[in-house]
C-alpha atoms as a PDB file:
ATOM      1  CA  UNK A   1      46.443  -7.090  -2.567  1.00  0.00           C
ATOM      2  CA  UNK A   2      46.483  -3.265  -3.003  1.00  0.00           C
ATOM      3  CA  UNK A   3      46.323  -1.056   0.151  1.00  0.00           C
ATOM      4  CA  UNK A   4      42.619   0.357   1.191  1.00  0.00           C
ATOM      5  CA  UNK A   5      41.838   3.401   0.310  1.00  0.00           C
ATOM      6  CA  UNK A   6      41.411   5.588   4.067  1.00  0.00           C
ATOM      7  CA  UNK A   7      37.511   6.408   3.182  1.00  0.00           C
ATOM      8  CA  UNK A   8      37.284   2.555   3.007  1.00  0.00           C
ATOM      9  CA  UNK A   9      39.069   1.610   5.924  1.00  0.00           C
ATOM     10  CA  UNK A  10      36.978   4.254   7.770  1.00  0.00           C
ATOM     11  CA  UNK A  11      33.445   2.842   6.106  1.00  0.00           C
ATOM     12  CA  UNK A  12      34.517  -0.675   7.091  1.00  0.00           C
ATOM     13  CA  UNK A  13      35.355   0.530  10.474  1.00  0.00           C
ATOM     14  CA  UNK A  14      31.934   1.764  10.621  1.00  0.00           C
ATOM     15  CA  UNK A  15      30.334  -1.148   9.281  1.00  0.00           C
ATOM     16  CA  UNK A  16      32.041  -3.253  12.027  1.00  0.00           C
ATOM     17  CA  UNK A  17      31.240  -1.073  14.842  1.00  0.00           C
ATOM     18  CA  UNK A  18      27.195  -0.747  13.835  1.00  0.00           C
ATOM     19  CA  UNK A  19      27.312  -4.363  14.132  1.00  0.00           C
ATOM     20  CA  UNK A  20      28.678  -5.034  17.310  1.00  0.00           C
ATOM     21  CA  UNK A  21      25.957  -2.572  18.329  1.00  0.00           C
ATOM     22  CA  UNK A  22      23.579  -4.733  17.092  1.00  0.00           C
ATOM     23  CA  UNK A  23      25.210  -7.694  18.518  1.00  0.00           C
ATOM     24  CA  UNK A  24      25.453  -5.936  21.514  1.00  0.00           C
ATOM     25  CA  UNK A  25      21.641  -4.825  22.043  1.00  0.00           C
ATOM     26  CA  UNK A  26      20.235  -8.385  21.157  1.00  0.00           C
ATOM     27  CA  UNK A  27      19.185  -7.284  17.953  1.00  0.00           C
ATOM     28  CA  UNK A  28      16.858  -9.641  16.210  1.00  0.00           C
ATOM     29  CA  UNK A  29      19.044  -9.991  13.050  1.00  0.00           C
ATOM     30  CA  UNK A  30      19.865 -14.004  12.785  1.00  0.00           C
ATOM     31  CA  UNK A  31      23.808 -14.556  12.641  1.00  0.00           C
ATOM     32  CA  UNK A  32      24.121 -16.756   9.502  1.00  0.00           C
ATOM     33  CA  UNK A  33      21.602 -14.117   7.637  1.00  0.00           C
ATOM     34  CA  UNK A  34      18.650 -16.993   8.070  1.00  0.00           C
ATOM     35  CA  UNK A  35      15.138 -15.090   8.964  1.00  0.00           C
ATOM     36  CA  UNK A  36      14.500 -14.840  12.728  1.00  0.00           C
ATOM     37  CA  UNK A  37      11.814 -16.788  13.897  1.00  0.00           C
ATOM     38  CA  UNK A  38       8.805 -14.666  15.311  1.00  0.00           C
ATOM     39  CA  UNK A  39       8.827 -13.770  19.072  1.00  0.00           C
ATOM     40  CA  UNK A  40       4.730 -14.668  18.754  1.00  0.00           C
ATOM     41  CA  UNK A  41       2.810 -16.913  15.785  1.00  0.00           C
ATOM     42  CA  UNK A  42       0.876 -15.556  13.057  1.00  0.00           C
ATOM     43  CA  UNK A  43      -2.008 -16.554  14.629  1.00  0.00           C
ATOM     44  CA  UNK A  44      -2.042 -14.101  17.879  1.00  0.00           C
ATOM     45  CA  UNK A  45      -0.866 -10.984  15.620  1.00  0.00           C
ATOM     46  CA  UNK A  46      -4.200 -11.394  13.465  1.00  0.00           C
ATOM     47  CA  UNK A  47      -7.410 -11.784  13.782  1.00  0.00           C
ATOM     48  CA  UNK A  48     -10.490 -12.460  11.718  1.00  0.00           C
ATOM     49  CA  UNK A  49     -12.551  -9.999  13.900  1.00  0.00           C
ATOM     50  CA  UNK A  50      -9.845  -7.066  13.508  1.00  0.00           C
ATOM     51  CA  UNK A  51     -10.426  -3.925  11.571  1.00  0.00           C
ATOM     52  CA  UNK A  52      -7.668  -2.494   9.679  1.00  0.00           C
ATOM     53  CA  UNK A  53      -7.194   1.200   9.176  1.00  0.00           C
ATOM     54  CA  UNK A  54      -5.333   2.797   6.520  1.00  0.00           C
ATOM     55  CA  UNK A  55      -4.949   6.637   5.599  1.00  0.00           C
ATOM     56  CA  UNK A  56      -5.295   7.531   2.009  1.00  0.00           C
ATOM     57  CA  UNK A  57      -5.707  10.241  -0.194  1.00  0.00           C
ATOM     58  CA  UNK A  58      -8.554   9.948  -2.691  1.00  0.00           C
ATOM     59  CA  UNK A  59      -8.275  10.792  -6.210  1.00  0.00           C
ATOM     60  CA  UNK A  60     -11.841  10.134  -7.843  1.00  0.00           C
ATOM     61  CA  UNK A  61     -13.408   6.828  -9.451  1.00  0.00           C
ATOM     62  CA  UNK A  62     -14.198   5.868 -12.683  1.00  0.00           C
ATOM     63  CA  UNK A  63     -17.256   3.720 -13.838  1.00  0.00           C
ATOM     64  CA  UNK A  64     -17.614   1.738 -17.145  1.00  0.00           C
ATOM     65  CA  UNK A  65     -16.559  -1.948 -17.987  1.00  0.00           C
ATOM     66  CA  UNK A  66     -14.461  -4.650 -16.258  1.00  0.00           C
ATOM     67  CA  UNK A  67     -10.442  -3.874 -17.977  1.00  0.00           C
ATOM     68  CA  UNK A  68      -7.437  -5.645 -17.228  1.00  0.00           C
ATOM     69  CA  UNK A  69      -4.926  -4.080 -14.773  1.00  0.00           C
ATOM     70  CA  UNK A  70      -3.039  -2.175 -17.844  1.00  0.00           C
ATOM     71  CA  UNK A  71      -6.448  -0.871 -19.240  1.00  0.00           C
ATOM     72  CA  UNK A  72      -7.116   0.057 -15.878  1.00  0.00           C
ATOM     73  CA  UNK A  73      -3.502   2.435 -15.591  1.00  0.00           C
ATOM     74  CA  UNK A  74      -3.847   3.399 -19.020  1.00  0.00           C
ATOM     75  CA  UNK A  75      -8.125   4.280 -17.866  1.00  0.00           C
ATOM     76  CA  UNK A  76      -6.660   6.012 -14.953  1.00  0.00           C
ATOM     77  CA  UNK A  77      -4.187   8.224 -17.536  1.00  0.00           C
ATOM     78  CA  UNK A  78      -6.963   9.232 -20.081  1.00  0.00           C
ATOM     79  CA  UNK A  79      -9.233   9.911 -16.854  1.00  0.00           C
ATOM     80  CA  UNK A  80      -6.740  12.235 -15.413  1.00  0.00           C
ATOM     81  CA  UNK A  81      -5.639  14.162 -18.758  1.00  0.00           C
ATOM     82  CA  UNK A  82      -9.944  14.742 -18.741  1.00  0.00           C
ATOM     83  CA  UNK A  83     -10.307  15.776 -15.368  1.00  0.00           C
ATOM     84  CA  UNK A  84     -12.221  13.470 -14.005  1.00  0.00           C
ATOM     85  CA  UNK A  85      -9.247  11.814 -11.530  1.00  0.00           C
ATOM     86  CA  UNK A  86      -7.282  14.687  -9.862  1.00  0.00           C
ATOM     87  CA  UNK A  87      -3.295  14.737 -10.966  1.00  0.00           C
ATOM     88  CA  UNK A  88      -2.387  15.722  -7.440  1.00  0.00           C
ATOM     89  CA  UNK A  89      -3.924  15.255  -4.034  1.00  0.00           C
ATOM     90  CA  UNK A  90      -3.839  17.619  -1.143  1.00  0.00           C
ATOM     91  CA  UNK A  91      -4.668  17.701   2.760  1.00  0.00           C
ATOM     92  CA  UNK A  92      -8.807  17.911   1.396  1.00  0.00           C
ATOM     93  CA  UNK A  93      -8.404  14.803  -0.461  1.00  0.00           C
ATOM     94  CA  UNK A  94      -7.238  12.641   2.805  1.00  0.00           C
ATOM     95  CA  UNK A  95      -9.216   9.420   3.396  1.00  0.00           C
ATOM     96  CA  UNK A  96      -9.839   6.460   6.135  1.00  0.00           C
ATOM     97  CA  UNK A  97     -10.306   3.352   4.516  1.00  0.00           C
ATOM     98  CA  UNK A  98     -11.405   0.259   6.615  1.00  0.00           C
ATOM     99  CA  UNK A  99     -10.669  -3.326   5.934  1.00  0.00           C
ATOM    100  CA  UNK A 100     -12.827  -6.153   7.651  1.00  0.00           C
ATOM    101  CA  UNK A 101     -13.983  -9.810   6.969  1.00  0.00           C
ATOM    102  CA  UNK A 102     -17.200  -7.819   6.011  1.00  0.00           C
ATOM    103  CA  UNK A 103     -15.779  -5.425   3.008  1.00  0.00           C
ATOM    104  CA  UNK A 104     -14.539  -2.051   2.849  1.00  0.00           C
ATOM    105  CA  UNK A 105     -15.472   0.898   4.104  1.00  0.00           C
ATOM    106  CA  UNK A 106     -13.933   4.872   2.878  1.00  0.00           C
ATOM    107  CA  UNK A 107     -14.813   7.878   5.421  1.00  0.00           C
ATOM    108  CA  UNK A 108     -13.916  11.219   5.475  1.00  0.00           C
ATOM    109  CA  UNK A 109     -11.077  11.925   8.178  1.00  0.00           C
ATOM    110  CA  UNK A 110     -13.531  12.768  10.458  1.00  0.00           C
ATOM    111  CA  UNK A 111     -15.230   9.663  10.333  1.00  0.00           C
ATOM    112  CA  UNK A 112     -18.560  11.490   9.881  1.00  0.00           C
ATOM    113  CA  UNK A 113     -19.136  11.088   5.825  1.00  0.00           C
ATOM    114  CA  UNK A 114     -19.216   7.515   4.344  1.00  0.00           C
ATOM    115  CA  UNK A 115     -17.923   7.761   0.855  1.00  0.00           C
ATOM    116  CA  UNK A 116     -17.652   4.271  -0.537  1.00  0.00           C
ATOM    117  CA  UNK A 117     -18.784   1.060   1.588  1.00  0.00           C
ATOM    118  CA  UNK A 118     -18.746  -2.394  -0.446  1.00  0.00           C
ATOM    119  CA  UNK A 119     -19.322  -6.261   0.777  1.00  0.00           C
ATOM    120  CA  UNK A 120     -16.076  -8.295   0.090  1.00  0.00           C
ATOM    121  CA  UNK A 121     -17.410 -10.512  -2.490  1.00  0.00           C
ATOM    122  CA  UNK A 122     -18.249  -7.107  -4.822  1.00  0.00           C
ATOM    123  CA  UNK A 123     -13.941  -6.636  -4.964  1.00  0.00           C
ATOM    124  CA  UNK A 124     -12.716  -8.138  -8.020  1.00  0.00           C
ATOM    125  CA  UNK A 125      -8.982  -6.571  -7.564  1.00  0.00           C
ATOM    126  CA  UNK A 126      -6.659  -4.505  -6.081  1.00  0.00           C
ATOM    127  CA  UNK A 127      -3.794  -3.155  -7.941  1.00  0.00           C
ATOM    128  CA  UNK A 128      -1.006  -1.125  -6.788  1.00  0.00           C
ATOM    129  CA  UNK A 129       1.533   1.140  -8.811  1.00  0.00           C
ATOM    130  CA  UNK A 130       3.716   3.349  -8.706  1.00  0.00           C
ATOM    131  CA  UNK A 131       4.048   6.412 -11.217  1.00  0.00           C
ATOM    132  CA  UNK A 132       6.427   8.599 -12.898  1.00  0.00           C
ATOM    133  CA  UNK A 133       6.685  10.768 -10.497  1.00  0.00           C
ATOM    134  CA  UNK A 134       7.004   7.979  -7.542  1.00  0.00           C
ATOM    135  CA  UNK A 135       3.722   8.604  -5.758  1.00  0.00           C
ATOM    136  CA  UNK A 136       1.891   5.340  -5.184  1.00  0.00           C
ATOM    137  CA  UNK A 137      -1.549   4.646  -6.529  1.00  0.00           C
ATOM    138  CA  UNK A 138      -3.762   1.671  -5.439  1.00  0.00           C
ATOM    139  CA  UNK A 139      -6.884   1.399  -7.386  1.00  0.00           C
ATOM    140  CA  UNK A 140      -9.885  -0.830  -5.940  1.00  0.00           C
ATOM    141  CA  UNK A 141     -12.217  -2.528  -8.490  1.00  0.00           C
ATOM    142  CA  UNK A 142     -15.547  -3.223  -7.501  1.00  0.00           C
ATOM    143  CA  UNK A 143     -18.388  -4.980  -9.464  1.00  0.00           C
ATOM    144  CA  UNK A 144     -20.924  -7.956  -9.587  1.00  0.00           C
ATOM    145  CA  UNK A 145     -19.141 -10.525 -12.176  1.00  0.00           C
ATOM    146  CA  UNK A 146     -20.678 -10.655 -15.443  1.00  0.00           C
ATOM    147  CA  UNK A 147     -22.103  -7.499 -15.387  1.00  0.00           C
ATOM    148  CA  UNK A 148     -20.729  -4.342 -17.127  1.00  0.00           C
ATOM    149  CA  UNK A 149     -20.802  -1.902 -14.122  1.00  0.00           C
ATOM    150  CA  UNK A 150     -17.843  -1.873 -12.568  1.00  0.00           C
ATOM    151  CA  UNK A 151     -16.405   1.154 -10.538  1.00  0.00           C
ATOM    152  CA  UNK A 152     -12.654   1.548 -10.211  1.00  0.00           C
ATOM    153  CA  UNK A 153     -11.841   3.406  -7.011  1.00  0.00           C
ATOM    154  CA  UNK A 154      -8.471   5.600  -7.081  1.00  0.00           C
END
């Protein structure tokens, strides 16, 4: 076996002492690499009563007929090179979105202007990308089924 190279010796060295850290503070991380069993079930970290918050940026809607996922990116492309989706987003263009068992719910940072609020049964998808230039974009379709108004938030 050839001789290690010093920069591996030292990386290895490195790699051994961050472990017995780890070991050392009772990290969580399971010994054989088997998942760690939760410290509380499923059950107590969720409930169907909670609200979940999540802080967006908002890059405009488009209206028209149900599409598959790839109409919708491709949609989303045509919509920006038109101007009607914004290409970038800035500190304006910051949204609150709010899950529930009810639906969602989009409101300015501020919480005082409701943009968007829909029931849950009116969401027919969420899709989630990431583009060219790494920024991730989750688009939220909403519509009645069988109907040809459908509004694809961004």
């Amino acid at each position: 076996m050839p001789p290690q190279r010093p920069e591996s010796q030292e990386v290895l060295k490195s790699a051994e002492t961050y472990w017995a850290n780890e070991n050392a503070q009772g990290s969580r991380w399971a010994d054989d690499g088997a998942p760690v069993a939760a410290e509380e079930p499923a059950e107590d970290m969720f409930d169907l009563d909670a609200i979940l918050e999540f802080k967006l940026e908002y890059m405009g809607s488009i209206s028209g007929i149900q599409r598959s996922p790839n109409e919708v990116i491709d949609n989303i492309d045509t919509a920006k090179k038109n101007g009607n989706v914004a290409w970038r987003t800035g500190p304006d263009d910051e949204v609150i979105l709010y899950l529930s068992k009810y639906g969602v719910k989009v409101t300015d940072k501020e919480n005082k202007e409701v943009f968007m609020r829909t029931v849950m049964h009116k969401i027919g998808f969420v899709l989630h990308y990431v583009e060219d230039s790494n920024n991730s974009v989750v688009v939220l379709e909403t519509g009645v089924a069988g109907s040809h108004d459908f509004t694809y938030y961004v």
